[in-house]
Protein backbone atom coordinates (compact mmCIF):
# COMPACT_ATOMS: atom_id res chain seq x y z
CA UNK A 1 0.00 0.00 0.00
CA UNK A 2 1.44 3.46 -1.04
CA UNK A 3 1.84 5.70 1.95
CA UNK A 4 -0.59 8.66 2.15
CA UNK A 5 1.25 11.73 0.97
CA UNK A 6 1.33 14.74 3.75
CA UNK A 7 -1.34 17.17 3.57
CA UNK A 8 -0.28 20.69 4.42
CA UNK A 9 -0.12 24.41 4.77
CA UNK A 10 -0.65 26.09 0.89
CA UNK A 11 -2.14 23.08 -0.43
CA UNK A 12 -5.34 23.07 -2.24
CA UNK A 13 -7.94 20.60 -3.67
CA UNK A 14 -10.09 17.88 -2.88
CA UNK A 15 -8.24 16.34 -0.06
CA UNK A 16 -8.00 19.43 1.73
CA UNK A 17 -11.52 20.06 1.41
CA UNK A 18 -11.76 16.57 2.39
CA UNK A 19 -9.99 17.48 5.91
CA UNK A 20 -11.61 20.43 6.03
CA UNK A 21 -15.13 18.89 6.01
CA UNK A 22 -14.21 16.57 8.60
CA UNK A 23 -12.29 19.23 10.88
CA UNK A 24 -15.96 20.91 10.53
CA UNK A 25 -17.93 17.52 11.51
CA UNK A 26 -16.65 17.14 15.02
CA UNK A 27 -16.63 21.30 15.73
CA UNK A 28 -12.89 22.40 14.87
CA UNK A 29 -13.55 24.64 11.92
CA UNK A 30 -16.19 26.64 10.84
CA UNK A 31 -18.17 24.82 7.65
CA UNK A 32 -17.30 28.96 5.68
CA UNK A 33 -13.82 28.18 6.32
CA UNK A 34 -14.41 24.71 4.13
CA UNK A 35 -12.94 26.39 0.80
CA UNK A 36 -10.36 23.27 -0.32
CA UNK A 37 -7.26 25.51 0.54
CA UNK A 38 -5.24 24.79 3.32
CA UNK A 39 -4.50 28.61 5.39
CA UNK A 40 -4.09 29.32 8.80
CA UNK A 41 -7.58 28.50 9.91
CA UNK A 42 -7.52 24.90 8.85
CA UNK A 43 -3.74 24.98 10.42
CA UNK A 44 -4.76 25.90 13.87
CA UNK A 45 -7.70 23.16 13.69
CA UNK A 46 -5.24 20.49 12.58
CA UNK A 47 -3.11 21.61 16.08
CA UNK A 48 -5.86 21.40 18.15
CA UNK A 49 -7.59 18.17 16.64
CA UNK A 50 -3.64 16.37 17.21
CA UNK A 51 -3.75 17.48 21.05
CA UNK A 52 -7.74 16.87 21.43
CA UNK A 53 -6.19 13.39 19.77
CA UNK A 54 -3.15 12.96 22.16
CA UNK A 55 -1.51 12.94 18.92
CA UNK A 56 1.88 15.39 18.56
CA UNK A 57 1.28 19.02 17.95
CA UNK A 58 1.65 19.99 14.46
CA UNK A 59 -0.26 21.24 11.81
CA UNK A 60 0.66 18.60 8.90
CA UNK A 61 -2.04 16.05 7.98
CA UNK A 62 -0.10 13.07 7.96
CA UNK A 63 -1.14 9.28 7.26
CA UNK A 64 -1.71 9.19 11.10
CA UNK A 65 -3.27 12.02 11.34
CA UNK A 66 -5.44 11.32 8.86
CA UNK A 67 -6.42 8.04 9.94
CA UNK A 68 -7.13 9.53 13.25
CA UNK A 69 -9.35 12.44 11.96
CA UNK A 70 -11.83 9.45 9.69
CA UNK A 71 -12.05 7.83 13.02
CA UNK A 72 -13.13 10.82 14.93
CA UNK A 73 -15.38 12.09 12.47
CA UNK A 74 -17.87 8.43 12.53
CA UNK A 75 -20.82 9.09 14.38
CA UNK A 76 -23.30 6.43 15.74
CA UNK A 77 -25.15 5.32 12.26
CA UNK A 78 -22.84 6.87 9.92
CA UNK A 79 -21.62 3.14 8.88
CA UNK A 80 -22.16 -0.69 9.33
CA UNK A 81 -20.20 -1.67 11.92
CA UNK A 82 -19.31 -5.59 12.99
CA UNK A 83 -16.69 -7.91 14.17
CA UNK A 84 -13.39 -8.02 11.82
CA UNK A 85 -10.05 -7.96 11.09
CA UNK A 86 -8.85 -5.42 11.33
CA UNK A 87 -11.29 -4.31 13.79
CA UNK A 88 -13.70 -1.21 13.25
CA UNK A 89 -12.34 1.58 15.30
CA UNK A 90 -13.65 5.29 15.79
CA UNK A 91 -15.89 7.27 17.53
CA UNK A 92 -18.90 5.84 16.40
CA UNK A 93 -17.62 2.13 18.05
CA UNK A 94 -17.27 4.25 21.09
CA UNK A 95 -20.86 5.46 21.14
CA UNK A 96 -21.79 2.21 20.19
CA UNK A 97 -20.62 1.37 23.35
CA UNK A 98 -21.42 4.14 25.83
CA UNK A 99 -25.30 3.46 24.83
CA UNK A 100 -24.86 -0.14 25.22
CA UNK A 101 -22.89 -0.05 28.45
CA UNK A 102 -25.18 2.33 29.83
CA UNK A 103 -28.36 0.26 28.95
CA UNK A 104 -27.09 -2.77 30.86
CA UNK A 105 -24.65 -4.54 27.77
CA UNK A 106 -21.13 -4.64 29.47
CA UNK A 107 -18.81 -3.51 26.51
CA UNK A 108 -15.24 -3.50 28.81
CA UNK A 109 -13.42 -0.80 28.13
CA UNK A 110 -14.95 2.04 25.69
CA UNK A 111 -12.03 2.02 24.02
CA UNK A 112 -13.77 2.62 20.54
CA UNK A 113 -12.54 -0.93 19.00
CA UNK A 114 -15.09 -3.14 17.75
CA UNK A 115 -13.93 -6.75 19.07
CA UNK A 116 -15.69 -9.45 20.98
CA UNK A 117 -16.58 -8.18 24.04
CA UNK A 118 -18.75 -5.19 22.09
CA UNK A 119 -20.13 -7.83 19.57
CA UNK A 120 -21.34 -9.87 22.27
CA UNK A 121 -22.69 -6.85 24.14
CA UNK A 122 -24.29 -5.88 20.63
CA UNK A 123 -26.09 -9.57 20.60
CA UNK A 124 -27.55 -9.68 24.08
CA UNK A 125 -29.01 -6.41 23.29
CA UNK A 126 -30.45 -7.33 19.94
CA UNK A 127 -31.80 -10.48 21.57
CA UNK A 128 -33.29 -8.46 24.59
CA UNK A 129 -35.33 -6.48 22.09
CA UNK A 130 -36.49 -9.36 20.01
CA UNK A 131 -34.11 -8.24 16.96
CA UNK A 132 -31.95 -10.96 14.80
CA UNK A 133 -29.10 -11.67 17.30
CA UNK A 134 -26.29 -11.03 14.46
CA UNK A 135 -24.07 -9.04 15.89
CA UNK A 136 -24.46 -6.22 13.14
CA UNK A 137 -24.93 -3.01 14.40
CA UNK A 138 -27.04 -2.10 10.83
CA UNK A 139 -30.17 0.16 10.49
CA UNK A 140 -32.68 -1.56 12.53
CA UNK A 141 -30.08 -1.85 15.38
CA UNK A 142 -29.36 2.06 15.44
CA UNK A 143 -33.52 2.60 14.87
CA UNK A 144 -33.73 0.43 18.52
CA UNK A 145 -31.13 2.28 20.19
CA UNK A 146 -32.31 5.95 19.17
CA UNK A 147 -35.92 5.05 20.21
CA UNK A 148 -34.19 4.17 23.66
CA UNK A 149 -32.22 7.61 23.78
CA UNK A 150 -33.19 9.13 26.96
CA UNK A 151 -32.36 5.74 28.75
CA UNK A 152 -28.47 5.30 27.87
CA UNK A 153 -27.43 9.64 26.62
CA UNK A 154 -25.55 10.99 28.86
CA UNK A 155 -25.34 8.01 31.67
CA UNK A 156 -22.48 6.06 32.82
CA UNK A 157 -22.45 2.37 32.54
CA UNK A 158 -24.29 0.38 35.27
CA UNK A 159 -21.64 -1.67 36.99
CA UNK A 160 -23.80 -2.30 40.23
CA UNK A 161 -27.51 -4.20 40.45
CA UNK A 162 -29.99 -1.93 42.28
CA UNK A 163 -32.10 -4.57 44.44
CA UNK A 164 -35.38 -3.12 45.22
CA UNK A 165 -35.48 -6.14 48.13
CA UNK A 166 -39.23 -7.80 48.41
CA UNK A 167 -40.10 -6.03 51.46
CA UNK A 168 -40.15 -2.81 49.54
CA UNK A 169 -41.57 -3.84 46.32
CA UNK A 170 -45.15 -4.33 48.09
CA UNK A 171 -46.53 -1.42 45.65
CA UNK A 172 -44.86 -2.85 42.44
CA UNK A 173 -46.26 -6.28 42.88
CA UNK A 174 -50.15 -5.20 43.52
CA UNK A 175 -50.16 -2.53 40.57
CA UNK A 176 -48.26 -4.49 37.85
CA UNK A 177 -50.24 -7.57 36.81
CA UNK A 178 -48.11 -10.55 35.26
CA UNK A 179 -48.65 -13.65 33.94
CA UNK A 180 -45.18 -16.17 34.75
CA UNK A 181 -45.21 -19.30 33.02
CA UNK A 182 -42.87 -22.08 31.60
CA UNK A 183 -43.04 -24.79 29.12
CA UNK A 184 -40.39 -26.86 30.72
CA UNK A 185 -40.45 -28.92 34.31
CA UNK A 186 -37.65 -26.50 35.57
CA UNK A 187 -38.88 -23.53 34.18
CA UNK A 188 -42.60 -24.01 35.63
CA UNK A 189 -41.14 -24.98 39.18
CA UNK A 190 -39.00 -21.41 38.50
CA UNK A 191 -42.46 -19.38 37.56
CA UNK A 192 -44.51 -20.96 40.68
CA UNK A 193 -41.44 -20.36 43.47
CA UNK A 194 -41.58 -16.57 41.86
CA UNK A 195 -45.54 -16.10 42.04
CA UNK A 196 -45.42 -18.12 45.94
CA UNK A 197 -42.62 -15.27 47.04
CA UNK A 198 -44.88 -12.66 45.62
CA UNK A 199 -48.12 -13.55 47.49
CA UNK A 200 -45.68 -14.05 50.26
CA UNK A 201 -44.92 -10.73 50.37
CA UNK A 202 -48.00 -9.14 49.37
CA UNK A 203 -51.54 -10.88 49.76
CA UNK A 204 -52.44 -8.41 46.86
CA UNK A 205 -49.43 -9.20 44.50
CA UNK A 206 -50.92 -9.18 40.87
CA UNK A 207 -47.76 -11.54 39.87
CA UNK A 208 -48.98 -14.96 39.56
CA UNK A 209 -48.25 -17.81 37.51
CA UNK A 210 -50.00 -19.57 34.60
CA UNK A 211 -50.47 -22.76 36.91
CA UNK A 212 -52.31 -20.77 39.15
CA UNK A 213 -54.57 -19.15 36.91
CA UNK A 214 -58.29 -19.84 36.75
CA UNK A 215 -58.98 -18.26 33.89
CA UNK A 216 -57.20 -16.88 30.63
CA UNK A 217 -54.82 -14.32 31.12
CA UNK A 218 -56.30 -10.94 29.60
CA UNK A 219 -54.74 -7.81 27.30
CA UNK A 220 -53.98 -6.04 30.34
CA UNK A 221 -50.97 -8.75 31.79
CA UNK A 222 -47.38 -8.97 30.88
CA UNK A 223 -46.89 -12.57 30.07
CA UNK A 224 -43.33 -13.46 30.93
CA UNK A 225 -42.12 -16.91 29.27
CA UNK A 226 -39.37 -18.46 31.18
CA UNK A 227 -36.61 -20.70 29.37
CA UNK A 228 -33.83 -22.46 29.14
CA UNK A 229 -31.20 -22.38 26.24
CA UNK A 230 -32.77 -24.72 24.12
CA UNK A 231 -35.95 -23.39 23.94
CA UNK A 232 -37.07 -21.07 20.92
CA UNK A 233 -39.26 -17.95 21.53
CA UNK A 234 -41.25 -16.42 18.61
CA UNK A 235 -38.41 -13.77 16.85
CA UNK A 236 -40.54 -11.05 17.74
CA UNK A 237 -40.35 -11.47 21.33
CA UNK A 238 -37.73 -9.94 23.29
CA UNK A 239 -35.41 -12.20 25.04
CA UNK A 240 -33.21 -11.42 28.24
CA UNK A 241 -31.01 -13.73 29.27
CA UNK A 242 -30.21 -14.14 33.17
CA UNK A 243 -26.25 -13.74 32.55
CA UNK A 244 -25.01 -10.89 34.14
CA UNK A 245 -27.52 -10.37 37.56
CA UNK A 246 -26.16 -7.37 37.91
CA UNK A 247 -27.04 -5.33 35.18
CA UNK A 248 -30.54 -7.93 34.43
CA UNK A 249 -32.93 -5.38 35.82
CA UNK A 250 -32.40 -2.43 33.64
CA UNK A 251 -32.26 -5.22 30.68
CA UNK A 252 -35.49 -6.39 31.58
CA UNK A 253 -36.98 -2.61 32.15
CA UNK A 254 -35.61 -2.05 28.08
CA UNK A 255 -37.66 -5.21 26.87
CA UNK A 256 -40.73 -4.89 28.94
CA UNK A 257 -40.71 -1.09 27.48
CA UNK A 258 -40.46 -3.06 23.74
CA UNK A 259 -43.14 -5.24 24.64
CA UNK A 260 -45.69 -2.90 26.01
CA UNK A 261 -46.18 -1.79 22.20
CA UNK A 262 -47.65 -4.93 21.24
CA UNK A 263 -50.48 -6.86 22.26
CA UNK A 264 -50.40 -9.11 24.21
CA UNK A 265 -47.18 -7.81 25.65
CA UNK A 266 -44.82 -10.82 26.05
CA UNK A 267 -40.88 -10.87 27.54
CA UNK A 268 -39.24 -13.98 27.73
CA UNK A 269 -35.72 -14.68 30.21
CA UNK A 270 -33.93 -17.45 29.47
CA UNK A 271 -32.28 -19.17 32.23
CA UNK A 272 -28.67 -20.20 31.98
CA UNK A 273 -29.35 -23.95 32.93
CA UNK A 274 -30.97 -26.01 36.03
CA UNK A 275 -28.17 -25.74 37.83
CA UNK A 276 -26.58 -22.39 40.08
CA UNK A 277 -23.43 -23.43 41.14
CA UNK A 278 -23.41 -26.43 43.30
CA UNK A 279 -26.86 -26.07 44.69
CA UNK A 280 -29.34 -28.84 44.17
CA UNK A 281 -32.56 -28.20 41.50
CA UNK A 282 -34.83 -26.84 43.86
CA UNK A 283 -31.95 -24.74 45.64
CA UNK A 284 -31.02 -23.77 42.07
CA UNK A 285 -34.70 -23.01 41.33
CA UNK A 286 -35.06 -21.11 44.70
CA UNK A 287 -32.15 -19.05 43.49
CA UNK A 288 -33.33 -18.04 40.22
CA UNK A 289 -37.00 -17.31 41.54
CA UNK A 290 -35.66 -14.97 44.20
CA UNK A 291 -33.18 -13.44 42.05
CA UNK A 292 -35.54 -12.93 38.72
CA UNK A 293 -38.62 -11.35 41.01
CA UNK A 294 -36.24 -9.00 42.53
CA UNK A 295 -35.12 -7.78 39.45
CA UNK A 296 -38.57 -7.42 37.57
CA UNK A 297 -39.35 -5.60 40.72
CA UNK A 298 -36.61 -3.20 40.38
CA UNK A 299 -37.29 -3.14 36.87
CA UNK A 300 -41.10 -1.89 37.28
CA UNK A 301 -40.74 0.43 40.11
């Protein structure tokens, strides 16, 4: 590959304009100053993008330089972005991941690289909203996370789980009404242990499960389907999965807010197994019941 020639002071034509444009895109130069010659103004906003870049001071564009400036000047949609080699980089990556991060999807570092650890933050995500689990951050993947704006712009990414605690959730569980139900031995011990800890806890409690209903559930319940690995969901239907109980409450609060647009709304969580750690299956069970009300608890308050 022939190495990019220098861009510089006096120079004129389409590459400078080409800087210039993109010196203009992320607020370094004024979009009159954009007039393909390279003067003093595009100069001093070549200095300042290098130190806003922690890249040396100078005001040639060089193939570094360059390459730095394309990066900064991708913003969230501009392109297609997915795992490769050489990974995508820029700051469109790193907004990919500060929205994802912040809405529950563990990225590591934003460090504005697309490599496995965003890709499988990207999945979980599209799987929690009932989108094809791809790993492409394309059009309908940018549509989702727009819609879901005011929950990730400006916020830090949840390391911690905010437990709500079943003593305090009395008011959640006798205003929300929900329907818990699996299709699988496991799963239906999982949904009855969840609605017993609910009436437990509040005589009231509108959270019951699909054993213990006497009639059909109506439009007015959130029917949550719980699974196991192996079972398929309609594609439709967002699906959380229970990996990662610390962030799982703000990942169920994104899907329920999906699902409350159709009718009937329907969420389903798919467990990681019938087994938590070394504990026994109803131990295990016990475990998932208390830890998947809490967090639908926190996630409706």
């Amino acid at each position: 590959m022939t190495p990019m020639e220098t861009i510089k002071r006096h120079d004129t034509g389409a590459a400078v304009e080409d800087v210039q444009q993109r010196l203009a895109t992320i607020g370094l130069l004024d979009q009159a100053a954009i007039d393909g010659a390279f003067g003093e103004q595009t100069a001093a906003a070549v200095r300042a993008f290098c130190i806003q870049a922690g890249l040396p001071a100078g005001e040639d564009v060089t193939g570094k330089v360059w390459s730095a400036l394309v990066d900064a000047s991708y913003f969230l949609g501009d392109r297609t972005l997915y795992l490769r080699m050489p990974h995508f980089h820029g700051h469109d990556v790193e907004e990919l991941q500060q929205a994802l991060g912040a809405l529950g999807f563990a990225c590591g570092a934003n460090d504005g690289i697309f490599g496995a650890y965003t890709e499988l933050a990207l999945r979980k995500f599209q799987l929690n909203l009932g989108l094809p689990s791809d790993g492409i951050a394309g059009a309908y993947t940018y549509a989702a996370i727009r819609n879901l704006h005011h929950s990730w712009e400006g916020k830090e990414a949840v390391h911690e789980a905010v437990h709500l605690g079943f003593a305090r959730a009395a008011d959640v569980l006798e205003s929300n009404a929900l329907c818990l139900f699996g299709t699988h031995e496991f799963t239906r011990s999982v949904a009855s242990r969840m609605s017993n800890l609910a009436l437990a806890t509040s005589p009231a409690s509108k959270i019951v499960s699909a054993d213990s209903l006497l009639v059909k559930p109506d439009q007015e319940m959130l029917l949550v389907h719980i699974v196991l690995a192996e079972e398929a969901t309609a594609e439709a239907v967002p699906r959380v999965s229970f990996d990662d109980e610390a962030t799982l409450p703000l990942r169920l609060e994104t899907a329920i807010g999906v699902a409350d647009a159709a009718a009937p709304s329907r969420i389903a969580v798919e467990l990681p197994g019938t087994m938590w750690e070394d504990a026994g299956e109803g131990r295990s069970a016990q475990h998932f019941a208390i830890t998947l009300l809490d967090a639908l608890c926190s996630a409706l308050s």
